[in-house]
N, C-alpha and C. Protein backbone atom coordinates (compact mmCIF):
# COMPACT_ATOMS: atom_id res chain seq x y z
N UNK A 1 -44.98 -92.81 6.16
CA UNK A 1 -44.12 -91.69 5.86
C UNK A 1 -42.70 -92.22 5.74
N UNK A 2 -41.84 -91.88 4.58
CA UNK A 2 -40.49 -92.34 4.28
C UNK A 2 -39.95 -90.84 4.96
N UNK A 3 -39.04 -91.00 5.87
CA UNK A 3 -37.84 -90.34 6.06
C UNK A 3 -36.61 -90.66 6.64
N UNK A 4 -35.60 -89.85 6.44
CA UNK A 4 -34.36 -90.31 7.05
C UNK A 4 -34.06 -89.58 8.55
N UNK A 5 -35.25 -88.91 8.85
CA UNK A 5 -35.27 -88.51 10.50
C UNK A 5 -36.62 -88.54 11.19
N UNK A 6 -36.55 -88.69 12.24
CA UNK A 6 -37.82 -89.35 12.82
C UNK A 6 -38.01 -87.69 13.62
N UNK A 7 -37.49 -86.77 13.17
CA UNK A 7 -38.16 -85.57 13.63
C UNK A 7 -39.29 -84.87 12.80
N UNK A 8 -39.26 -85.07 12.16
CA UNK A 8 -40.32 -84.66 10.78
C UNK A 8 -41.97 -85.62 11.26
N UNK A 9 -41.56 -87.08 11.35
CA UNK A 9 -43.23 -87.32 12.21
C UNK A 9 -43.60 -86.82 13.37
N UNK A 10 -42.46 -86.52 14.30
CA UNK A 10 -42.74 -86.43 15.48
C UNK A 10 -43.67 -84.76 15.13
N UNK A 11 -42.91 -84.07 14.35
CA UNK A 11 -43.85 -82.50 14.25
C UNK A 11 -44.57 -82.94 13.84
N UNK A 12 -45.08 -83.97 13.32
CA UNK A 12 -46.40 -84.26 12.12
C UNK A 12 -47.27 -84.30 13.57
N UNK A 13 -47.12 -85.55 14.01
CA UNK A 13 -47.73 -85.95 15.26
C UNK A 13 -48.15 -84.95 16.49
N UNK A 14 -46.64 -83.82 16.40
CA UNK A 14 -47.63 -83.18 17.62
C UNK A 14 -48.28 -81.81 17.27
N UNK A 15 -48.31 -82.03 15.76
CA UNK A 15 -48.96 -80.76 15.36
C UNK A 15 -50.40 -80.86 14.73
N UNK A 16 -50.80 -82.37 14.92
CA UNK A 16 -52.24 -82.70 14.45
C UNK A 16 -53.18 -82.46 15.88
N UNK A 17 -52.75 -82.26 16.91
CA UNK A 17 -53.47 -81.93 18.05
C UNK A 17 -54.96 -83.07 18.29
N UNK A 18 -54.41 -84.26 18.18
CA UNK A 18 -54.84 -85.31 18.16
C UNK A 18 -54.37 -86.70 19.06
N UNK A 19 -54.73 -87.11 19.99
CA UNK A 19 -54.05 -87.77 20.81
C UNK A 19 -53.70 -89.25 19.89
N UNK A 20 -52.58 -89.86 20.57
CA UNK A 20 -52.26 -90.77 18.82
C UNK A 20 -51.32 -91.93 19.86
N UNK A 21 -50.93 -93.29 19.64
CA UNK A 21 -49.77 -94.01 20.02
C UNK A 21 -49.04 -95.14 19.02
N UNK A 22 -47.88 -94.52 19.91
CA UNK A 22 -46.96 -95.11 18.58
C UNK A 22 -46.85 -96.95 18.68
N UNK A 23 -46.97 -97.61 17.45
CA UNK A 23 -46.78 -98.42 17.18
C UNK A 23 -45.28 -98.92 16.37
N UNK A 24 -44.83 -98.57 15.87
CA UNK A 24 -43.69 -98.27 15.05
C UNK A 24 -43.52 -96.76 14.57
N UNK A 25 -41.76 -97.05 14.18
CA UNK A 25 -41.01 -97.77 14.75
C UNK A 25 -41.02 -97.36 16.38
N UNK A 26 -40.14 -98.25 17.14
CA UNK A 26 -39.75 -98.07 18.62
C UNK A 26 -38.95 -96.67 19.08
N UNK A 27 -37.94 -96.71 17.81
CA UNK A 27 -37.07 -95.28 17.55
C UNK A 27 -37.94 -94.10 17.55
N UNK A 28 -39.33 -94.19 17.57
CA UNK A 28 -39.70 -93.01 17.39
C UNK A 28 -40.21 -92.52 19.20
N UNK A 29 -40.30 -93.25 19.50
CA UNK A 29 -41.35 -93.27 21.17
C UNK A 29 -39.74 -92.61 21.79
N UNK A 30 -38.38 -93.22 21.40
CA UNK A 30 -37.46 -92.39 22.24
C UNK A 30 -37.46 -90.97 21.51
N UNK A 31 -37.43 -90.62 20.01
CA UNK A 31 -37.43 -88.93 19.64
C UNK A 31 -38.61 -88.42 20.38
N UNK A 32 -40.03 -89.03 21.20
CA UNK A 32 -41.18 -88.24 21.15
C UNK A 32 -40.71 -87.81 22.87
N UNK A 33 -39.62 -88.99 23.45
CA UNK A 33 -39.63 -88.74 24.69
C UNK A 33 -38.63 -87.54 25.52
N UNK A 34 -37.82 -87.31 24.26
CA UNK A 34 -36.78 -86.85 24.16
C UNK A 34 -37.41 -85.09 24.22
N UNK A 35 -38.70 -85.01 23.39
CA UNK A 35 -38.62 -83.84 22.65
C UNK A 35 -39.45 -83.37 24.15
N UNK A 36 -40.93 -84.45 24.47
CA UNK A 36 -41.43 -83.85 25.57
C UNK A 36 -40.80 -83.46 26.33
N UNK A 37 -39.61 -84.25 26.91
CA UNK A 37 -38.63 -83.63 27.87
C UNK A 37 -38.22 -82.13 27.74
N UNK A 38 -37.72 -82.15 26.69
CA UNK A 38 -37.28 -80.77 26.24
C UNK A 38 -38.57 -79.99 26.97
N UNK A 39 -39.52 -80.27 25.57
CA UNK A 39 -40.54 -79.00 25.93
C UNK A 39 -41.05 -78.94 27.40
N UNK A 40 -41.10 -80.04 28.35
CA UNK A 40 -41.56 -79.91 29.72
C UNK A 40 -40.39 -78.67 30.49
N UNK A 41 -39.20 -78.77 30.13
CA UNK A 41 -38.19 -78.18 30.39
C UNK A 41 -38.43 -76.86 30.27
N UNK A 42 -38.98 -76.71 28.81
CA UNK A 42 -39.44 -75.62 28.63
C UNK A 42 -40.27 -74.77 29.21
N UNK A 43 -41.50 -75.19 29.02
CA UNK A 43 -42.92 -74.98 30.18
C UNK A 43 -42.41 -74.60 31.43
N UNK A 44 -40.95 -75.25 32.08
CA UNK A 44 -40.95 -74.83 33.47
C UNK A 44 -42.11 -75.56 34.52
């Protein structure tokens, strides 16, 4: 996937409801860690 933001895989990724690990890039494992955070935040 070509993009200029690594938020667009990360929805790809957590919207295939498929357990998956990232290999490249590295930049993406900090947007995925970033977002769980969020959403754990969320969840409460």
């Amino acid at each position: 996937m070509t993009t200029d933001s690594l938020d667009w895989p990360a929805m790809a990724l957590g919207t295939a409801g498929v357990d998956f690990e990232v290999r490249s890039p590295p930049e993406l494992t900090d947007v995925l860690r970033d977002w769980g955070a969020r959403f754990s935040r969320a969840a409460g």
